[in-house]
Protein backbone atom coordinates (compact mmCIF):
# COMPACT_ATOMS: atom_id res chain seq x y z
CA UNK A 1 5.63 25.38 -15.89
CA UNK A 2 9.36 25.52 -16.34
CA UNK A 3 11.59 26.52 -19.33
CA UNK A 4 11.03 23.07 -21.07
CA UNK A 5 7.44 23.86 -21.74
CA UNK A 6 7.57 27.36 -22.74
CA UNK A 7 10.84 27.63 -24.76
CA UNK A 8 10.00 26.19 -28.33
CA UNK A 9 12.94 23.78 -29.71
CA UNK A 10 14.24 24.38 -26.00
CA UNK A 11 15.36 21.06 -25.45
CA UNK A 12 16.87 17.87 -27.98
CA UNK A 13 16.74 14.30 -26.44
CA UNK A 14 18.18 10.69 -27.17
CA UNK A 15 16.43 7.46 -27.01
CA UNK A 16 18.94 4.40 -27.50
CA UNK A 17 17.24 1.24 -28.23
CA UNK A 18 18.83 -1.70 -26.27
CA UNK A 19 16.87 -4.80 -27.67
CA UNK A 20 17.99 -7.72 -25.36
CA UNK A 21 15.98 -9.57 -22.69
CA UNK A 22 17.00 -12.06 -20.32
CA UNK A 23 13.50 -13.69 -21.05
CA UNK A 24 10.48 -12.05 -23.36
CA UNK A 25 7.48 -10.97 -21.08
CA UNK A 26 4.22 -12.75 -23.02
CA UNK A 27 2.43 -8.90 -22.60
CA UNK A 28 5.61 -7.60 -24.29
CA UNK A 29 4.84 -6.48 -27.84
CA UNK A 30 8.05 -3.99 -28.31
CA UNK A 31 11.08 -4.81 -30.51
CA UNK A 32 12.76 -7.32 -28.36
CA UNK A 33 15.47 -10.58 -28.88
CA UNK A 34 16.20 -13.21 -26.14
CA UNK A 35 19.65 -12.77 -24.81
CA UNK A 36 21.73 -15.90 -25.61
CA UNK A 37 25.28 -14.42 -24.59
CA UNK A 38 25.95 -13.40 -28.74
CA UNK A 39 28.08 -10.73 -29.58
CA UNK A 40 26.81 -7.44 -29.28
CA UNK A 41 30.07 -5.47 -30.01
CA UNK A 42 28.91 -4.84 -33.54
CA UNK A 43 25.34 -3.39 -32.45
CA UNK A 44 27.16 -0.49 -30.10
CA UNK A 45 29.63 0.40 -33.16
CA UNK A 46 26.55 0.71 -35.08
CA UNK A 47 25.33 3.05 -32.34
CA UNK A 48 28.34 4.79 -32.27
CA UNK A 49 28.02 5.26 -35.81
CA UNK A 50 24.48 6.76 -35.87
CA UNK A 51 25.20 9.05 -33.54
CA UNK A 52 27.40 11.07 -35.49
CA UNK A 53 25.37 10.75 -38.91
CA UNK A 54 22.65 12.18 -36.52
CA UNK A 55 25.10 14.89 -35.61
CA UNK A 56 25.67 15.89 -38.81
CA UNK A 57 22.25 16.05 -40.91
CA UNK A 58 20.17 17.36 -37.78
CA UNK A 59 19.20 21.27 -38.07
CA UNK A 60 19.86 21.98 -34.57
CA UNK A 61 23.03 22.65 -32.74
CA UNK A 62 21.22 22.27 -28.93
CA UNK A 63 23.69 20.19 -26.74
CA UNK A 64 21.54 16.74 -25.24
CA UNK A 65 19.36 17.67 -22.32
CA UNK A 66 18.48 13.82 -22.13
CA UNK A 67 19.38 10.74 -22.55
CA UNK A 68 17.28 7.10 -21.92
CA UNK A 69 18.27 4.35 -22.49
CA UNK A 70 15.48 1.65 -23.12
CA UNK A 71 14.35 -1.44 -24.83
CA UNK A 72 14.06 -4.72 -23.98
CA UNK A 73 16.82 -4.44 -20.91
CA UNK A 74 19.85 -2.23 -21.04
CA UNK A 75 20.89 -2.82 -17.83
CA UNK A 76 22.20 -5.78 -19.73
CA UNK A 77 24.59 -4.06 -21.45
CA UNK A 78 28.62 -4.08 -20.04
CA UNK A 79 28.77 -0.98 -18.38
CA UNK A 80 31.73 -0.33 -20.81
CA UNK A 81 29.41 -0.62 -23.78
CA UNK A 82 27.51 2.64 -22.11
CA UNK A 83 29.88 4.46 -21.64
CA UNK A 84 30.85 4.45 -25.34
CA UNK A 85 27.45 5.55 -26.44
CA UNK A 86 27.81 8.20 -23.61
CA UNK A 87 31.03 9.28 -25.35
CA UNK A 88 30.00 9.50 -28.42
CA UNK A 89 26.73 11.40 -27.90
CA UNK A 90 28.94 14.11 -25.54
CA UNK A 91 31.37 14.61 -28.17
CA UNK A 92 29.02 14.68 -30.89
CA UNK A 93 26.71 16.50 -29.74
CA UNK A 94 27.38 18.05 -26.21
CA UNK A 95 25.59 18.01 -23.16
CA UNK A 96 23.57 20.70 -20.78
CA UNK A 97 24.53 21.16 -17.58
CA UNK A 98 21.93 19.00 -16.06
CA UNK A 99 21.46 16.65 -18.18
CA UNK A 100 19.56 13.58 -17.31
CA UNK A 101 21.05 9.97 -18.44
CA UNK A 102 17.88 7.27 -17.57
CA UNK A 103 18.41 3.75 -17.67
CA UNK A 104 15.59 0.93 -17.36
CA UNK A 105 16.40 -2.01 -15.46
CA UNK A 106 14.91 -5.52 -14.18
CA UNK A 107 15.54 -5.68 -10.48
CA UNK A 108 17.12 -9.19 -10.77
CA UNK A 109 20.73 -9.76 -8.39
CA UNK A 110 22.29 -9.89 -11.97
CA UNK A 111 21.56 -6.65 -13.18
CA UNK A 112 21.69 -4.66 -9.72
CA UNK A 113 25.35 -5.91 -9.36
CA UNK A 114 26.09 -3.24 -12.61
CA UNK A 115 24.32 -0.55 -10.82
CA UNK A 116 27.44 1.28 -9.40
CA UNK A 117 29.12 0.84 -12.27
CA UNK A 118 26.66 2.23 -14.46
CA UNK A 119 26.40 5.30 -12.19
CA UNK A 120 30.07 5.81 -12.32
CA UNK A 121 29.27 6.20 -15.98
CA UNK A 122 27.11 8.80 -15.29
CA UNK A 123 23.30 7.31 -15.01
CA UNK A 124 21.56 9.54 -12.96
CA UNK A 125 18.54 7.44 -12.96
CA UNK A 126 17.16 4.48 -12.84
CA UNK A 127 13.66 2.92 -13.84
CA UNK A 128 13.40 -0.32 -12.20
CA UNK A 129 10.37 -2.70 -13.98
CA UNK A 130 9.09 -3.85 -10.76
CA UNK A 131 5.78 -4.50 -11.73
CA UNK A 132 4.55 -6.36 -8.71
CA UNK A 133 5.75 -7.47 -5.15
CA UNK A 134 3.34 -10.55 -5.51
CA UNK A 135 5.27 -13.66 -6.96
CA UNK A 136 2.27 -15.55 -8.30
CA UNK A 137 1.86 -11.99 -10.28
CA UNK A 138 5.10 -12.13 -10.99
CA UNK A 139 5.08 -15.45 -12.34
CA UNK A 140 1.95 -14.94 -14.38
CA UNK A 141 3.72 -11.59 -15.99
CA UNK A 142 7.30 -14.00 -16.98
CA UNK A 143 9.03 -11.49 -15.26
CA UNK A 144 12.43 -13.73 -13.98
CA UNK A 145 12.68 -11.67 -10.57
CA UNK A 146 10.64 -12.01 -7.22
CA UNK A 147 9.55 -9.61 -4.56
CA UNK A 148 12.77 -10.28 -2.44
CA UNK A 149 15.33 -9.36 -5.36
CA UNK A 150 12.86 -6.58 -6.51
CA UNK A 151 12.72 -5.49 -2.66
CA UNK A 152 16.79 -5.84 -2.90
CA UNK A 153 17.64 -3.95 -6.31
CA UNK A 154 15.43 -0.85 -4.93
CA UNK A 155 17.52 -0.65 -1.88
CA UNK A 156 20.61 -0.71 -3.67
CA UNK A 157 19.75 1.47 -6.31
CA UNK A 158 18.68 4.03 -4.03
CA UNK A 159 22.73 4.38 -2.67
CA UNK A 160 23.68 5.09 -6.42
CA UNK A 161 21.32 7.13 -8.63
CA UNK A 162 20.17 10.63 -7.57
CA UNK A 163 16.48 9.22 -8.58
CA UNK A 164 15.18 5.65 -9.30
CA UNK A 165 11.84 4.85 -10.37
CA UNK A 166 10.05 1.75 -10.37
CA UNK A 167 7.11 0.67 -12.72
CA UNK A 168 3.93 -1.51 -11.88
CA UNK A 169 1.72 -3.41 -13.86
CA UNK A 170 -2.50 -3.70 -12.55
CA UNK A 171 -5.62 -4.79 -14.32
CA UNK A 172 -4.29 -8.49 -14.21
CA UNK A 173 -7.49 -10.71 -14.59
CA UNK A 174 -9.20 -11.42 -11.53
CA UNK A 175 -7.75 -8.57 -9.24
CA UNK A 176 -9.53 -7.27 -7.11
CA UNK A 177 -9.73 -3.39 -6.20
CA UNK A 178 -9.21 -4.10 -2.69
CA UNK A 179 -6.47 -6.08 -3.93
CA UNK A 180 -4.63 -3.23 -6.22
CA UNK A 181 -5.76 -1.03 -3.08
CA UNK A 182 -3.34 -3.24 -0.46
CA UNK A 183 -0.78 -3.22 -3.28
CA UNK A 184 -0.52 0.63 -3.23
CA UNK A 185 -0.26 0.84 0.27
CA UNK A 186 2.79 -1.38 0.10
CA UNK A 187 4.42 0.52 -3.27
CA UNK A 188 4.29 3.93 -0.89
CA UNK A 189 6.17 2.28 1.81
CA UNK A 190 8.94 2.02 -0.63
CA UNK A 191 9.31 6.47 -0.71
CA UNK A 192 10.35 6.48 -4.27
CA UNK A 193 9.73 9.62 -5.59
CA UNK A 194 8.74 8.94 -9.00
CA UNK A 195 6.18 5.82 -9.80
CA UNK A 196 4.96 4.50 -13.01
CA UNK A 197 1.97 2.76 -13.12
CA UNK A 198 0.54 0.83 -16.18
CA UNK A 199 -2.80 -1.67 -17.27
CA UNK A 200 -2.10 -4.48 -18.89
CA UNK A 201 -3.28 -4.19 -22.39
CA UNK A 202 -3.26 -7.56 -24.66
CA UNK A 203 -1.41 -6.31 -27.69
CA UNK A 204 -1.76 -8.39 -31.03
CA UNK A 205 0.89 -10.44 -31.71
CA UNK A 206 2.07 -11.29 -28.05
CA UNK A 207 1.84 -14.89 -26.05
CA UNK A 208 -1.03 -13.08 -24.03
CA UNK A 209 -3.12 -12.38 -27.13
CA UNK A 210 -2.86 -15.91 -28.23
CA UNK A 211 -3.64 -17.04 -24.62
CA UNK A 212 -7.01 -14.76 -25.24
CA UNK A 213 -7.91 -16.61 -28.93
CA UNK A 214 -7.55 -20.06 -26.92
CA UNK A 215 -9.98 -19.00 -24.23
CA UNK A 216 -6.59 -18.97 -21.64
CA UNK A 217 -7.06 -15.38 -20.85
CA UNK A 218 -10.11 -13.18 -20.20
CA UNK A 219 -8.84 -9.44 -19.86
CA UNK A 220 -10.27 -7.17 -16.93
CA UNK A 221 -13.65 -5.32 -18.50
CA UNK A 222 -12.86 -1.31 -19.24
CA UNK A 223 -15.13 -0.53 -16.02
CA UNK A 224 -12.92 -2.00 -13.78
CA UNK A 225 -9.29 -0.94 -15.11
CA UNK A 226 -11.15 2.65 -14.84
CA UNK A 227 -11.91 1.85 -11.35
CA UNK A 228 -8.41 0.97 -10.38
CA UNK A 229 -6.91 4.16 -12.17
CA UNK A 230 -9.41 5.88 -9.84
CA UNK A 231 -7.69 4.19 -7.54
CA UNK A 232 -4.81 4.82 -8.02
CA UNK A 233 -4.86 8.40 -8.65
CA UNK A 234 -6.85 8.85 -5.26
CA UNK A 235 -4.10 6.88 -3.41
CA UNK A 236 -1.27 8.86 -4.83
CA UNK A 237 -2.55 11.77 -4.47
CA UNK A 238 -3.18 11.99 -0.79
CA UNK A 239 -0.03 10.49 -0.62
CA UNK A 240 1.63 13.94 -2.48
CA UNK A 241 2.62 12.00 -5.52
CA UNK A 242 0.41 13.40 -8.37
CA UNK A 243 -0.30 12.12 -11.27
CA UNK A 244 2.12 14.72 -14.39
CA UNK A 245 1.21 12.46 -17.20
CA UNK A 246 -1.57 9.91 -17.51
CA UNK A 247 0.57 6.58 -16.35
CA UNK A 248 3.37 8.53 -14.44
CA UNK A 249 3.59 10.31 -10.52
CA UNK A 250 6.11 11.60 -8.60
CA UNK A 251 6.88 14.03 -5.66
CA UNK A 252 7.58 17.36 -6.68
CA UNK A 253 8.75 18.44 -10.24
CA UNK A 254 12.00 18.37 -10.01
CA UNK A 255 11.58 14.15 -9.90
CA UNK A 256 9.58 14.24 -13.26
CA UNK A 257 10.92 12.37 -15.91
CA UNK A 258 12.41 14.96 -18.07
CA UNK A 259 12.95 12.74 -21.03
CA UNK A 260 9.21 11.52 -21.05
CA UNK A 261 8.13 14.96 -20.85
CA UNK A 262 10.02 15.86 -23.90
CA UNK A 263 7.81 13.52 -26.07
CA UNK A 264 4.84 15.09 -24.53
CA UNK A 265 5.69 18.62 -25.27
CA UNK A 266 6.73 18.19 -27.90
CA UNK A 267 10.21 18.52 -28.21
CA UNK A 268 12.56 16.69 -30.68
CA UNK A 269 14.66 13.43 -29.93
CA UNK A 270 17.17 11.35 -31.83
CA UNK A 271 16.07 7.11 -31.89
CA UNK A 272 19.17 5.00 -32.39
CA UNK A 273 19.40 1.17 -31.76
CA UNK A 274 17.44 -1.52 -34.20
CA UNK A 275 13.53 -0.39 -33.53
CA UNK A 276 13.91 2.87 -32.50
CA UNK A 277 11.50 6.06 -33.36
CA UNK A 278 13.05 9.21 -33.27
CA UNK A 279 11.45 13.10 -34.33
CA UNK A 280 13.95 15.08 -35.81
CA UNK A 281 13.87 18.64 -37.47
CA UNK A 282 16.32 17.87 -40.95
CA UNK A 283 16.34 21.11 -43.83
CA UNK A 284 13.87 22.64 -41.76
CA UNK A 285 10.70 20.04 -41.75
CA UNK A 286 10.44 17.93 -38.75
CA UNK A 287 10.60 13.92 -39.86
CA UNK A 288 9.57 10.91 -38.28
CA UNK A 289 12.33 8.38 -38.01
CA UNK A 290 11.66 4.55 -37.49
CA UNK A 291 14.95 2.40 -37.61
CA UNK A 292 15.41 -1.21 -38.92
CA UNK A 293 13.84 -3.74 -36.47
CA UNK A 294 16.17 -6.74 -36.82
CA UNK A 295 19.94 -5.89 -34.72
CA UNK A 296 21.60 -7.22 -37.66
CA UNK A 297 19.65 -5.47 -40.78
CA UNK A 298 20.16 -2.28 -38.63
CA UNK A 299 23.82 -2.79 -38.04
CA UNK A 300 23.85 -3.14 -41.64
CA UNK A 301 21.73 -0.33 -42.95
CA UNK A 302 23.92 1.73 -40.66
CA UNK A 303 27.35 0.69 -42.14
CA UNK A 304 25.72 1.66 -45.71
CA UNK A 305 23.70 4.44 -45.32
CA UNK A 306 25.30 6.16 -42.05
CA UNK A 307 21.42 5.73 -40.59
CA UNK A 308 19.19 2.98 -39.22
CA UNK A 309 16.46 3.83 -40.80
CA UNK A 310 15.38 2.93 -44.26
CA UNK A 311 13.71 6.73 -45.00
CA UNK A 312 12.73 9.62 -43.25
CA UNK A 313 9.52 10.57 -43.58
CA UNK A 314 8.84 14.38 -43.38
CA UNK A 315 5.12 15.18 -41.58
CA UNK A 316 3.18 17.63 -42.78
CA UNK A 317 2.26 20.53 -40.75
CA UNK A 318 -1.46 18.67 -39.87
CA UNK A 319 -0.23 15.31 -38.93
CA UNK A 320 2.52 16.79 -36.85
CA UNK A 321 0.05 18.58 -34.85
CA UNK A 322 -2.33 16.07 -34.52
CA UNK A 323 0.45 14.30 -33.04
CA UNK A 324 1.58 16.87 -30.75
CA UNK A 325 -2.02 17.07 -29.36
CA UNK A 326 -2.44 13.47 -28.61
CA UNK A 327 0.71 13.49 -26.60
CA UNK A 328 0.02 16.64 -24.78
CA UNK A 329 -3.37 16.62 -23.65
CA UNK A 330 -1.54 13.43 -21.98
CA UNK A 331 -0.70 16.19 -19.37
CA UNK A 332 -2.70 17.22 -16.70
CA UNK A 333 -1.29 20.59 -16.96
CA UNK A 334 -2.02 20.65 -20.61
CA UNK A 335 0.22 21.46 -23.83
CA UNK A 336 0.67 25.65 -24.35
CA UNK A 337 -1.97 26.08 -27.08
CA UNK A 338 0.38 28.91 -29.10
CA UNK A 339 3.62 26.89 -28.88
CA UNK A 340 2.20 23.72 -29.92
CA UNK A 341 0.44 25.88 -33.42
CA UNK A 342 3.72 27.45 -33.63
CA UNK A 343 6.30 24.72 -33.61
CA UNK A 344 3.81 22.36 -35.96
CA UNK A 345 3.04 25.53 -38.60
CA UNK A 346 -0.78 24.89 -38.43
CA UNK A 347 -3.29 25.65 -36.29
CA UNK A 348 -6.51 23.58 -34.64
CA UNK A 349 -9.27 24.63 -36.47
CA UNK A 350 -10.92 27.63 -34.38
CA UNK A 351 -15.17 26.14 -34.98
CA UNK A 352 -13.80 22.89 -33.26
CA UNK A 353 -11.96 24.43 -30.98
CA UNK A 354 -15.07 26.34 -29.98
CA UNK A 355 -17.33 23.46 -29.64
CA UNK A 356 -15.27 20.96 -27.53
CA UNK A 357 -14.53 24.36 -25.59
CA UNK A 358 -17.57 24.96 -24.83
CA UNK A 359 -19.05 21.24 -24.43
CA UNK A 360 -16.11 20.77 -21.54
CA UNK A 361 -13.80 18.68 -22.98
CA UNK A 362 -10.86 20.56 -22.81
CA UNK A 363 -10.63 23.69 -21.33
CA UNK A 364 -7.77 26.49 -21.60
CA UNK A 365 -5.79 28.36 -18.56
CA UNK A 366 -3.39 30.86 -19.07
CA UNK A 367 -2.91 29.47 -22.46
CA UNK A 368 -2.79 25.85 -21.58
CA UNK A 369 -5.05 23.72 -23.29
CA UNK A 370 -6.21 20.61 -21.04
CA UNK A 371 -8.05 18.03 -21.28
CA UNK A 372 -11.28 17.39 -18.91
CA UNK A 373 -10.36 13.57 -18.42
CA UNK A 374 -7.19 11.51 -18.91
CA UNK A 375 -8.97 8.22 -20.07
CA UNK A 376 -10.52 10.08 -22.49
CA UNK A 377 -7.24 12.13 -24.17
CA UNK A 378 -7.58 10.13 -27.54
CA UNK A 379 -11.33 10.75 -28.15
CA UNK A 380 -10.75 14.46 -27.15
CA UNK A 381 -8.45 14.87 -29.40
CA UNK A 382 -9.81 13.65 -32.18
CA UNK A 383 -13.23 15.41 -31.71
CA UNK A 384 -10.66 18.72 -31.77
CA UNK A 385 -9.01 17.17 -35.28
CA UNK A 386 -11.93 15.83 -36.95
């Protein structure tokens, strides 16, 4: 593995929360507003703002190896609005040599006509929320773009970002796996080299999960989602895109996600933007950061307080372990079993460690703990915790 895994506090990331949508997907349960043309000026000074209170009370001194930018739909955003926040995190903080700059995008004609300017800005990559190429899919997911503008915005992205990504969506009710099968046959055509692919989960509180209470929505039974991430993994695997993290494949290491794997090893990352999580090391305890949902409240918050966030909460040495287990055993090449106990200042407790050892369940090589099954990370884990 390369010098992200095996360095401890080797790299420092930045997620900025971009919480407009053209439209709000009904399986969407993240921190999201509908886009009505308002002014967002104050929201980027807030940003700005954050950025170099961040600068300032953070322990380290570790120029940015990443940067995403996410939400809702940042490729909304004027390119000039970017390029602030790019300015201000470079000056502020610094950046490595290779660092990456990720931006998520709907492939609508609207959006893909900012792709060359956001590259000029410096994106270096692109995650386009594809999600299907089959418009009564499409349709059924509120997505506001078809197959032929999806089919479009890939081709054009691919002149302008070193890498672009696109992300699907399966387990839709009623598909079949011969359907999902054709489906995957069609997403290789495209040669990305880095796929994301996702089941749809009915989280509480979105239209889909009151579409379930009416009766309007029967999800797709455990069995079968497993069957299409069998699938899946099958398909991409002959076709040399292996699966690096549960949801995520790609062709070659040098086209993984470098921010994603950050969270998963356990590295830290500054959240700014209303919503966003962050895990920060502050007078040497690492904290867990959640900002101010509501643009306004967090504008606000930041213009008092310097922060977004209402209070940092400092983990103790158990939970932040637990958490760096979940996230790594996400990782088909496992979390390093002496850098994770090292970086959280506890250690998994060596009888438990034994058992699920020996039962199968996870497994170490070369000092990599793994886990035996991806579908199963959470259980594992917790059989290793409690």
């Amino acid at each position: 593995m390369g010098s992200l895994e095996t360095k401890p506090g080797a790299a420092l990331g930045l997620y900025v929360h971009w919480p407009y949508c053209a439209r709000i997907c009904p399986y969407c349960d993240f921190n999201v507003r509908r886009d009505r043309g308002q002014d967002t000026g104050f929201l980027v000074e807030a940003m700005i703002a954050e950025i170099k209170q961040w600068a300032a009370r953070i322990d380290t001194n570790q120029p940015l190896a990443s940067i995403s930018f996410g939400g809702g739909t940042p490729s909304r955003m004027e390119p000039t609005q970017l390029q602030k926040i790019l300015q201000a995190a470079e000056h502020s903080f610094g950046f490595t040599s290779d660092i990456e700059i990720s931006l998520e995008a709907n492939p609508t004609d609207q959006d893909a006509a900012r792709y060359e300017a956001f590259a000029q800005m410096g994106v270096n990559r692109l995650s386009l929320g594809v999600q299907s190429f089959d418009d009564a899919q499409l349709a059924f997911l509120g997505r506001d773009h078809t197959a032929a503008s999806a089919t479009r915005a890939l081709a054009l992205a691919q002149t302008h970002f070193d890498l672009v990504s696109a992300d699907f969506i399966y387990g839709l009710p009623d598909q079949t796996g011969q359907q999902w099968q054709s489906a995957l046959g069609d997403i290789l055509t495209l040669e990305l080299s880095h796929l994301s692919f996702y089941c749809l989960s009915i989280e509480p509180g979105t239209a889909f999960s009151k579409w379930q209470q009416r009766g309007k929505l029967q999800p797709m039974p455990d069995d079968q989602t497993a069957d299409l991430y069998d699938l899946t993994q099958t398909a991409l695997g002959a076709a040399g895109m292996p699966a690096y993290e549960i949801s995520n494949h790609c062709a070659g290491q040098a086209n993984r996600s470098r921010h994603n794997l950050l969270y998963w090893q356990g590295d830290d990352w500054i959240g700014i933007g209303p919503g966003a999580h962050g895990r920060v090391k502050v007078n040497g305890r690492r904290h867990a950061v959640a900002n101010l949902r509501r643009p306004q409240d967090y504008a606000n918050h930041v213009q008092q307080d310097g922060l977004g966030a209402l209070e940092l909460e400092s983990l103790s040495a158990d939970d932040d372990l637990a958490e760096r287990l979940m996230l790594g055993l996400r990782l088909p090449d496992g979390i390093g079993l002496d850098i994770m106990q090292s970086r959280a200042g506890a250690k998994l407790d060596a009888n438990r460690l034994a058992r699920s050892l020996q039962a199968g369940t996870v497994r170490l090589e070369k000092g990599q703990l793994i886990a035996s099954s991806p579908l199963l990370v959470d259980r594992i884990a917790l059989d290793l915790l409690v």
